[in-house]
C-alpha atoms as a PDB file:
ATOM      1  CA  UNK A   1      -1.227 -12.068  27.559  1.00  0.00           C
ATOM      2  CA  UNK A   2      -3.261  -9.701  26.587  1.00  0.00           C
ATOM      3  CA  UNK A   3      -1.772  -6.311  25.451  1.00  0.00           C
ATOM      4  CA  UNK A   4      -2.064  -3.404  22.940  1.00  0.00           C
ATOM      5  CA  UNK A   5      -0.887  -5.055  19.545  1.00  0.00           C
ATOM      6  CA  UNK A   6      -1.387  -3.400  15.799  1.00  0.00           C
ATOM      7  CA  UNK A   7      -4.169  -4.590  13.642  1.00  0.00           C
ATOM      8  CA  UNK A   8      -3.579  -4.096   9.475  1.00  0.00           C
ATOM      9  CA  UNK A   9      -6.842  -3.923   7.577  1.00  0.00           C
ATOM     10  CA  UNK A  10      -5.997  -5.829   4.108  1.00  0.00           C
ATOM     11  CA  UNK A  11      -9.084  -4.306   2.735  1.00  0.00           C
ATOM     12  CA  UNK A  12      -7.326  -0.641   2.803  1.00  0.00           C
ATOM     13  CA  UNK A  13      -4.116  -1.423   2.332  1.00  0.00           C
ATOM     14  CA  UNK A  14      -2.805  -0.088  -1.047  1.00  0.00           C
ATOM     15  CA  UNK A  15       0.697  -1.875  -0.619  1.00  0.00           C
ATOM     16  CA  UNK A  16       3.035   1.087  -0.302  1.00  0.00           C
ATOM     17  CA  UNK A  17       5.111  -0.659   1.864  1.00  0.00           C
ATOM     18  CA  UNK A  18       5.450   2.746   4.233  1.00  0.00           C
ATOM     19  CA  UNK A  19       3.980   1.128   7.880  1.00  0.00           C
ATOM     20  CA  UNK A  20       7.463  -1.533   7.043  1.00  0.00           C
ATOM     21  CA  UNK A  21       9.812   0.886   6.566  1.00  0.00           C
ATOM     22  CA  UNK A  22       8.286   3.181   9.464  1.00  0.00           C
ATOM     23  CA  UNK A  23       8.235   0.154  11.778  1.00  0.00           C
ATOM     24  CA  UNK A  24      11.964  -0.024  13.375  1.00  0.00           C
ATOM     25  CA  UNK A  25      11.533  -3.457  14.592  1.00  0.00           C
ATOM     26  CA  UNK A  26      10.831  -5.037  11.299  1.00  0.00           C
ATOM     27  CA  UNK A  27       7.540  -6.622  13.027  1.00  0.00           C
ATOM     28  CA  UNK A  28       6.007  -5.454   9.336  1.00  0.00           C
ATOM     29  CA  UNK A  29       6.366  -6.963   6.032  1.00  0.00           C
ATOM     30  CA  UNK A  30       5.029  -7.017   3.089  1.00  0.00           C
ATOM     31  CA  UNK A  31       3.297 -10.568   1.612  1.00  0.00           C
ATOM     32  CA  UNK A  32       1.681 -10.518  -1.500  1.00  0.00           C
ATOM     33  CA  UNK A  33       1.634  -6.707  -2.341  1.00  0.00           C
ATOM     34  CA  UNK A  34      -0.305  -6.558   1.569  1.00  0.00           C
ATOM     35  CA  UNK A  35       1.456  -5.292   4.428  1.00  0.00           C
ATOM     36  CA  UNK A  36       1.256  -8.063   7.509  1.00  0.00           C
ATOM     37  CA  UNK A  37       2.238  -8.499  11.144  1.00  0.00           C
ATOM     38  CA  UNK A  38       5.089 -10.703  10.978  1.00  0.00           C
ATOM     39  CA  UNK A  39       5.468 -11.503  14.317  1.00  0.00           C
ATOM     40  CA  UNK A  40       3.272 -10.202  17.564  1.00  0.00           C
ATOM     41  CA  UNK A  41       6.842 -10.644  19.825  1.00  0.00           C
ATOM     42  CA  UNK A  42       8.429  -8.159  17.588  1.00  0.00           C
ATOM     43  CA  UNK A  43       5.538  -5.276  17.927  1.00  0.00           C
ATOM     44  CA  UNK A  44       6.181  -2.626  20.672  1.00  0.00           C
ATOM     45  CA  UNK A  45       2.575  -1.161  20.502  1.00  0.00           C
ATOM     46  CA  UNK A  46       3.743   1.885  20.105  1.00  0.00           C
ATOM     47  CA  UNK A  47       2.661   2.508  16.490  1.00  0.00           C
ATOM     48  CA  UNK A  48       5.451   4.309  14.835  1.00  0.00           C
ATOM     49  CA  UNK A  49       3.501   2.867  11.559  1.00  0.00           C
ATOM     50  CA  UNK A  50       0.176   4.511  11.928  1.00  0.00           C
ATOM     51  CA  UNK A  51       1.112   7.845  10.741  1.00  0.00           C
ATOM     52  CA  UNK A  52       2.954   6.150   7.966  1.00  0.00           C
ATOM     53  CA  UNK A  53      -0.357   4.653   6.517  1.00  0.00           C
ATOM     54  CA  UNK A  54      -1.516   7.278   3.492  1.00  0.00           C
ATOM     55  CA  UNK A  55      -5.128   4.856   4.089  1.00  0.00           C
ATOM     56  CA  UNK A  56      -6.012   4.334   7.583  1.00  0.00           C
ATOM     57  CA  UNK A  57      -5.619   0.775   7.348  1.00  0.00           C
ATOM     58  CA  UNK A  58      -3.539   0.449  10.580  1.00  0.00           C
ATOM     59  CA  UNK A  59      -5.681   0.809  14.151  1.00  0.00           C
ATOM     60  CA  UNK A  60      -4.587  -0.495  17.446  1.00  0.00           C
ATOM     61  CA  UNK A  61      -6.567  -3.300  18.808  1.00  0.00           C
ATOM     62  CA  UNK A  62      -6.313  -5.255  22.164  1.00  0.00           C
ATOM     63  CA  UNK A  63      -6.029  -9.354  22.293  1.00  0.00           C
ATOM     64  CA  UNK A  64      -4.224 -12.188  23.271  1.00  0.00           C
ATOM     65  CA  UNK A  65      -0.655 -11.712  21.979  1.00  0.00           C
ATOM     66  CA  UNK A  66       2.978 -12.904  22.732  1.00  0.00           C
ATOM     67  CA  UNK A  67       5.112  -9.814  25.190  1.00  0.00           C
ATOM     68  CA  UNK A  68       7.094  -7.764  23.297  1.00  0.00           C
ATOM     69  CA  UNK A  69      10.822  -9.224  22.923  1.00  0.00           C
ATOM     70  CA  UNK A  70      13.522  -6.506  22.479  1.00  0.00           C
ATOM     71  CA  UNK A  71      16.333  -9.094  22.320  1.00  0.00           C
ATOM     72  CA  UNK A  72      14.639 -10.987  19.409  1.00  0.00           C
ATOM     73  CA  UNK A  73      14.266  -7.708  17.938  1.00  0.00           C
ATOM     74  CA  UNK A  74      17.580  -6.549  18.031  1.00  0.00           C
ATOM     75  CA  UNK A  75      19.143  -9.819  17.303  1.00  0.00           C
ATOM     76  CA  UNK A  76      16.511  -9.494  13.852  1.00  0.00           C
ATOM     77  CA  UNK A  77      18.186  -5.948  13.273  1.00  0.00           C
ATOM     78  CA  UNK A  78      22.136  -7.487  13.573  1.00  0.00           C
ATOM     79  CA  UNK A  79      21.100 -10.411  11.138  1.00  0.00           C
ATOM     80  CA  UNK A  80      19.603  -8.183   8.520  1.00  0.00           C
ATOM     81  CA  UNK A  81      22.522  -5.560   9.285  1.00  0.00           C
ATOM     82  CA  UNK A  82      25.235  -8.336   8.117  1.00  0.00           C
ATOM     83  CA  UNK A  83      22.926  -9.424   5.388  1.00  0.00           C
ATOM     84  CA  UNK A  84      22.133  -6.043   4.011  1.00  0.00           C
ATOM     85  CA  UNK A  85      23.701  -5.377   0.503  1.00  0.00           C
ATOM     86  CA  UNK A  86      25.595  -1.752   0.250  1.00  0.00           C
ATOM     87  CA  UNK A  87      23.774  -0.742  -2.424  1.00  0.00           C
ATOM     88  CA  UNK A  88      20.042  -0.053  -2.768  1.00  0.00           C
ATOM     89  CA  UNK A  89      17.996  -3.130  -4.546  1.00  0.00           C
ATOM     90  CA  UNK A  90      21.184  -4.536  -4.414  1.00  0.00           C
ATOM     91  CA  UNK A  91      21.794  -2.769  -7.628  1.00  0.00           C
ATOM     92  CA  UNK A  92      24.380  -1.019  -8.686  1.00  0.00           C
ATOM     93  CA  UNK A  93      22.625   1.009 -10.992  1.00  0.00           C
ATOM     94  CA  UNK A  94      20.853   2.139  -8.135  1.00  0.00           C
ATOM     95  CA  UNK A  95      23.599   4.104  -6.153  1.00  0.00           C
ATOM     96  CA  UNK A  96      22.958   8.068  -6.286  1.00  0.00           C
ATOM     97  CA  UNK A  97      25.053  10.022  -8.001  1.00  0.00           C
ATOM     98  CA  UNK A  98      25.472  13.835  -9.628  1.00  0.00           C
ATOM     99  CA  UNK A  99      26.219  13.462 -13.081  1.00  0.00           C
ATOM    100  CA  UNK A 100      28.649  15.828 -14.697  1.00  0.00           C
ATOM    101  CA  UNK A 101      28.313  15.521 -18.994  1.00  0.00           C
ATOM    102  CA  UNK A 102      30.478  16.744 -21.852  1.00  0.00           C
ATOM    103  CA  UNK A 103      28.361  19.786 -23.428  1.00  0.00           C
ATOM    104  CA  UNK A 104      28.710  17.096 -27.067  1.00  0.00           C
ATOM    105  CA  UNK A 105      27.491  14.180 -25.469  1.00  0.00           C
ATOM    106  CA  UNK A 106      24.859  13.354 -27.710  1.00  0.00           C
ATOM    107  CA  UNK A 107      24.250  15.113 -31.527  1.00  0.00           C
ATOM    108  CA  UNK A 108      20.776  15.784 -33.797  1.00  0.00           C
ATOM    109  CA  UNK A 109      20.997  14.506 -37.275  1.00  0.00           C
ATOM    110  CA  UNK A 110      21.996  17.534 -38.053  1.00  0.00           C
ATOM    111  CA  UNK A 111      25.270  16.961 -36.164  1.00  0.00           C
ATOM    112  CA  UNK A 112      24.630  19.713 -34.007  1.00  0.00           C
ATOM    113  CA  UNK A 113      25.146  19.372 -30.188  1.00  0.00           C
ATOM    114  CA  UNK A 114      22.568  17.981 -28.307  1.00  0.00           C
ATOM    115  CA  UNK A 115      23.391  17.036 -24.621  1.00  0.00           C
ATOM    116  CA  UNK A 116      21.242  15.621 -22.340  1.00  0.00           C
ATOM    117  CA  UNK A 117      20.595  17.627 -19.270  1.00  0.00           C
ATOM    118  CA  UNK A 118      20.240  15.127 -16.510  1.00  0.00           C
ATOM    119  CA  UNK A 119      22.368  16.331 -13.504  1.00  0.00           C
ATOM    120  CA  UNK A 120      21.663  13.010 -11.310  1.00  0.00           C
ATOM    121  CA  UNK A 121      20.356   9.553 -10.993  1.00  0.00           C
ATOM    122  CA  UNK A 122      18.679   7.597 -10.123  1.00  0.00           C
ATOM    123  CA  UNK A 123      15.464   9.539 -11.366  1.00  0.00           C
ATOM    124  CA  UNK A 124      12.644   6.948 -10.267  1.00  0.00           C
ATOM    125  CA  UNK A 125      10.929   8.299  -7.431  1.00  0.00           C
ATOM    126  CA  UNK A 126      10.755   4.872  -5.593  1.00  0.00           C
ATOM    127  CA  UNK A 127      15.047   4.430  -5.969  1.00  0.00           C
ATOM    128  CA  UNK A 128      15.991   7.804  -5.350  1.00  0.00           C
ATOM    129  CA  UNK A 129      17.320   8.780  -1.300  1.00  0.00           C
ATOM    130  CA  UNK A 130      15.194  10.907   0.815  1.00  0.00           C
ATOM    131  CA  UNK A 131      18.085  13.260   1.506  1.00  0.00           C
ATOM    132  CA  UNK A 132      20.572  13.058  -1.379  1.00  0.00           C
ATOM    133  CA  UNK A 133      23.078  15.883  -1.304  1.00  0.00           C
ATOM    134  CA  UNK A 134      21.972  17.337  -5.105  1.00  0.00           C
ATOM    135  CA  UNK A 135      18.164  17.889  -3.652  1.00  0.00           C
ATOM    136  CA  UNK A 136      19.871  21.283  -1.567  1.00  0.00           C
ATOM    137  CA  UNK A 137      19.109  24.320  -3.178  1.00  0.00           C
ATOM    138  CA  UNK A 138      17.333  22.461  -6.022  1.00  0.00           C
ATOM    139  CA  UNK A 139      14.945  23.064  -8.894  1.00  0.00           C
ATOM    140  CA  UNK A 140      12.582  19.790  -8.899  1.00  0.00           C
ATOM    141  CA  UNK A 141      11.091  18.606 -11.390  1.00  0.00           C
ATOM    142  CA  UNK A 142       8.106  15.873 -11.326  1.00  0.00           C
ATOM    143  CA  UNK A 143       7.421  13.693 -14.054  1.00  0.00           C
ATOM    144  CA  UNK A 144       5.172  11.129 -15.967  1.00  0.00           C
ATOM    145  CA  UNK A 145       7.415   8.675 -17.055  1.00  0.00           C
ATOM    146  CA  UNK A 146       5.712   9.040 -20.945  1.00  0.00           C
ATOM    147  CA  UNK A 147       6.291  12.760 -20.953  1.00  0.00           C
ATOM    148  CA  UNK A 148       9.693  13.124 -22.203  1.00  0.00           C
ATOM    149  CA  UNK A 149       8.869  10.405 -24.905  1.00  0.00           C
ATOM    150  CA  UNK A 150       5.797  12.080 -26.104  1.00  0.00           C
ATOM    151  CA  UNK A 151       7.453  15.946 -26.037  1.00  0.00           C
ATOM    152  CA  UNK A 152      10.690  15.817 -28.059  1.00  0.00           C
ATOM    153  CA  UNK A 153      12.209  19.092 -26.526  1.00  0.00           C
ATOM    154  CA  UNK A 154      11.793  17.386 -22.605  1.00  0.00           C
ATOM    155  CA  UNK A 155      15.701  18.139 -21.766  1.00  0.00           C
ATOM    156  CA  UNK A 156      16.006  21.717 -23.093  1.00  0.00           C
ATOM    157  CA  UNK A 157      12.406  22.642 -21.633  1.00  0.00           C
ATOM    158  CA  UNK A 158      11.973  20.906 -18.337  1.00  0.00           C
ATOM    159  CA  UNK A 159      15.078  19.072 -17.369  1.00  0.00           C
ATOM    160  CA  UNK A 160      17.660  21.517 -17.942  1.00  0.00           C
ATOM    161  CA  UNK A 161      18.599  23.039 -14.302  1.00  0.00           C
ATOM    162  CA  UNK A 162      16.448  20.921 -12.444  1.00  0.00           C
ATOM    163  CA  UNK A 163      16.922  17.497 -10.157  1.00  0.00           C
ATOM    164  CA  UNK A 164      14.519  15.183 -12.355  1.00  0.00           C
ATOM    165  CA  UNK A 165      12.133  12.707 -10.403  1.00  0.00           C
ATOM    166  CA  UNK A 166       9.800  10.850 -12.686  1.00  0.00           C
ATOM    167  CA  UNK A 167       7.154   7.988 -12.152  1.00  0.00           C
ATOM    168  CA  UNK A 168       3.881   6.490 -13.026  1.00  0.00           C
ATOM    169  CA  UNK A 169       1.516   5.519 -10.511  1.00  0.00           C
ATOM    170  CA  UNK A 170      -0.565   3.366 -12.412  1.00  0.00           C
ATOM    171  CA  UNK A 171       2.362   0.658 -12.969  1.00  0.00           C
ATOM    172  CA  UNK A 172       3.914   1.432  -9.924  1.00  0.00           C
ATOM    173  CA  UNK A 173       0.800   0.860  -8.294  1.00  0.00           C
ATOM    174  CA  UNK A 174       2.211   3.159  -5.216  1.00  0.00           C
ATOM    175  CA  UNK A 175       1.052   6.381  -3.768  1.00  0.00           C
ATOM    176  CA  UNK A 176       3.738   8.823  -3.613  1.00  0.00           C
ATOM    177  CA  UNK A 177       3.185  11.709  -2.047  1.00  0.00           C
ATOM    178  CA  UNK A 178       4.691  10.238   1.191  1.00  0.00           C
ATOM    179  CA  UNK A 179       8.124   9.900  -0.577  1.00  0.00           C
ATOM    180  CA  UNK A 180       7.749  13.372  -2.002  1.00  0.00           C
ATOM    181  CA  UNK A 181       6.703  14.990   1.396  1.00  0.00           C
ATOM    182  CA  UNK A 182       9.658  13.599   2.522  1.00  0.00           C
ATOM    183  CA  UNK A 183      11.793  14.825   0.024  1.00  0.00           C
ATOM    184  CA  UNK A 184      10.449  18.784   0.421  1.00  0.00           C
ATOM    185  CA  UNK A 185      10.648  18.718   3.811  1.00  0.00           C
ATOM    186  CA  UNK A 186      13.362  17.776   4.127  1.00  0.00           C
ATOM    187  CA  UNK A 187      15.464  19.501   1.859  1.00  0.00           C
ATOM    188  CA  UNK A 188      16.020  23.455   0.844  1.00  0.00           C
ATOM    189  CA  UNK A 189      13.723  22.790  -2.571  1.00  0.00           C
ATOM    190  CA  UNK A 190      13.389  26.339  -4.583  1.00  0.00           C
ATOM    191  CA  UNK A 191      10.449  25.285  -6.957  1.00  0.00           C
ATOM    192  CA  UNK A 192       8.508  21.967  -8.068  1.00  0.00           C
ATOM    193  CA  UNK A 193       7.256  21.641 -11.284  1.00  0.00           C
ATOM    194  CA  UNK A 194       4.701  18.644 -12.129  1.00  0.00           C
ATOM    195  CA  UNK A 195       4.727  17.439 -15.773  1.00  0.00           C
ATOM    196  CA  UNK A 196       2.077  14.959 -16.723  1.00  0.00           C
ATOM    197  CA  UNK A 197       0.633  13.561 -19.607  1.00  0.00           C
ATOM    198  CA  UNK A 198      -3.085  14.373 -20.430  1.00  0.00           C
ATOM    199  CA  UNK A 199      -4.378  10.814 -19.966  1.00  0.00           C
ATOM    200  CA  UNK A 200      -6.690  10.470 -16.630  1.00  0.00           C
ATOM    201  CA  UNK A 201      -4.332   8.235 -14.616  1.00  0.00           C
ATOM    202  CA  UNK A 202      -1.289  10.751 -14.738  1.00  0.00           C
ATOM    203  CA  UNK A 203      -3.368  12.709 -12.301  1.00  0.00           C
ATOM    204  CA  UNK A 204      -2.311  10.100  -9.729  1.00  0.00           C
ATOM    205  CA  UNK A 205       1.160  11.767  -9.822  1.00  0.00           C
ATOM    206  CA  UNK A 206      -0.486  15.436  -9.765  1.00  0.00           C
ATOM    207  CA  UNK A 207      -2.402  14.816  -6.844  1.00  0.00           C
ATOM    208  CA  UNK A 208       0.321  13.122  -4.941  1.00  0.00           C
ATOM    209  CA  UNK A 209       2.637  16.356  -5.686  1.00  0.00           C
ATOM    210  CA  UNK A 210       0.236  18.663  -4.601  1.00  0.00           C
ATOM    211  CA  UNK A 211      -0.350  16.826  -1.214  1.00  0.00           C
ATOM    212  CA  UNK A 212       3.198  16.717  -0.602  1.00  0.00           C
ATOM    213  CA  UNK A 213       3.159  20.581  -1.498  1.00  0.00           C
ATOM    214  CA  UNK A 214       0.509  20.880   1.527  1.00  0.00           C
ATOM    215  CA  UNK A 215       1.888  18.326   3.630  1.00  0.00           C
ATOM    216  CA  UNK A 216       5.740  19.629   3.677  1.00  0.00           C
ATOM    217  CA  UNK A 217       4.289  22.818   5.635  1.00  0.00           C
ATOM    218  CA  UNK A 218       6.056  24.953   2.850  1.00  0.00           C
ATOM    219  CA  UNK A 219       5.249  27.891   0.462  1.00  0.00           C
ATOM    220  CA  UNK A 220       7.014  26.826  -2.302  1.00  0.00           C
ATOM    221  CA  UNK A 221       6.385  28.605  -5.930  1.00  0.00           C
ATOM    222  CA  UNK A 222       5.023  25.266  -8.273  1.00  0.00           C
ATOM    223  CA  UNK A 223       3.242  24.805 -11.932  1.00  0.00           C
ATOM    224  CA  UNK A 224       1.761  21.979 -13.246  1.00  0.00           C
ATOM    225  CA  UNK A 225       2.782  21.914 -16.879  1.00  0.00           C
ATOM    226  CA  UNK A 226       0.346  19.276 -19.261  1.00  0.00           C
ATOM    227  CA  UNK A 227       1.447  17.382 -22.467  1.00  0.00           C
ATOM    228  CA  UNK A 228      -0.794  16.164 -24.734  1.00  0.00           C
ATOM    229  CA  UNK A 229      -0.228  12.758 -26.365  1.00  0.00           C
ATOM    230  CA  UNK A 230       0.836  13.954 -29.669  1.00  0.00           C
ATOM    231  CA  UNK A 231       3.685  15.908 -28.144  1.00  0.00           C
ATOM    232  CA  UNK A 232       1.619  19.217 -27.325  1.00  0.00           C
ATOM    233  CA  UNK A 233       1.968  21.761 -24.258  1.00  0.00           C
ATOM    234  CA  UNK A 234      -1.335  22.078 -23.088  1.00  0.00           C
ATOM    235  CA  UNK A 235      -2.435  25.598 -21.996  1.00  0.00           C
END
């Protein structure tokens, strides 16, 4: 028949992986670092993953496709559902959690206290749930995965009352200001503050804050705070 059916281009798609997780009838996966049309039976034509795509590579296109088949989908979902592992990646390092530390966890070699200041995990950006309980009322903090390496006061200065999200979108290879939007929105979020390294491709992780600043429909106060790579705040 021919009907109203999804079309991905391959060309635009950056592989974030948001058109599967918007698509509720799992007729989206991802092959190869590509998103793809699994199955034409399994697409609704509605396109509940258009709005998802942060490139425009999803359009709606008419052609000869199999009906639409609500009992394969939901016999998909059940299958999945008994699969599914509790945890996220299956890992258990994964599950979020508040994190509540002795005030001597950790001591300079000096012997004088030095605890860390991390208040939750997981910290990736990619792991950590769109609604967690510790993002109400919270302090966030944004950043580069090198930036607490390179500046040796990171817990005191930046961590220290905040809930800590850090990435790099050059390895990850992801655009993340979906996952971030989501996150602002969502939640009562007092401030943001973006810490990035001065290297080019750390503005990948600026720019994706900032659109998820404009996107949230918020006024929320933010700074963007740069380290240099010898361990430098840069004014």
């Amino acid at each position: 028949m021919i009907r109203k059916i999804i079309h991905i281009d391959e060309e635009k798609c950056n592989g974030c992986g948001a058109c599967a997780k918007a698509c509720h009838e799992g007729a989206i996966g991802m092959v190869n670092g590509k998103a793809k049309l699994l199955r034409d039976d399994y697409c609704d034509g509605l396109g509940d993953c258009l709005p998802a795509c942060p490139t425009g590579a999803i359009t709606f296109t008419e052609r000869e496709a199999a009906a639409y088949d609500e009992a394969a989908v939901l016999a998909n979902k059940q299958q999945k559902a008994a699969q599914q592992d509790p945890l996220p990646c299956g890992c258990p390092g994964s599950q979020s959690r508040s994190l509540h530390r002795e005030e001597e966890a950790c001591r300079r070699e000096d012997d004088t206290p030095m605890a860390s200041q991390l208040s939750q995990w997981p910290v990736q950006i990619k792991l950590v749930p769109v609604n967690a309980p510790y993002f109400d009322g919270a302090k966030l903090l944004i950043a580069a995965d090198c930036s607490a390496y390179a500046y040796g006061d990171f817990h005191r200065r930046f961590i220290k009352g905040h809930i800590t999200l850090v990435g790099c979108p050059k390895l990850d290879g992801v655009d993340y200001s979906q996952k971030l939007t989501d996150i602002i929105r969502n939640n009562d979020i007092q401030s943001v503050t973006i810490v990035r390294m001065e290297v080019p491709c750390c503005g990948g992780l600026e720019q994706a804050a900032k659109r998820a600043l404009q996107n949230s429909g918020k006024f929320i106060p933010w700074q963007v705070v740069t380290i240099s790579t010898d361990g430098r705040i840069l004014e």
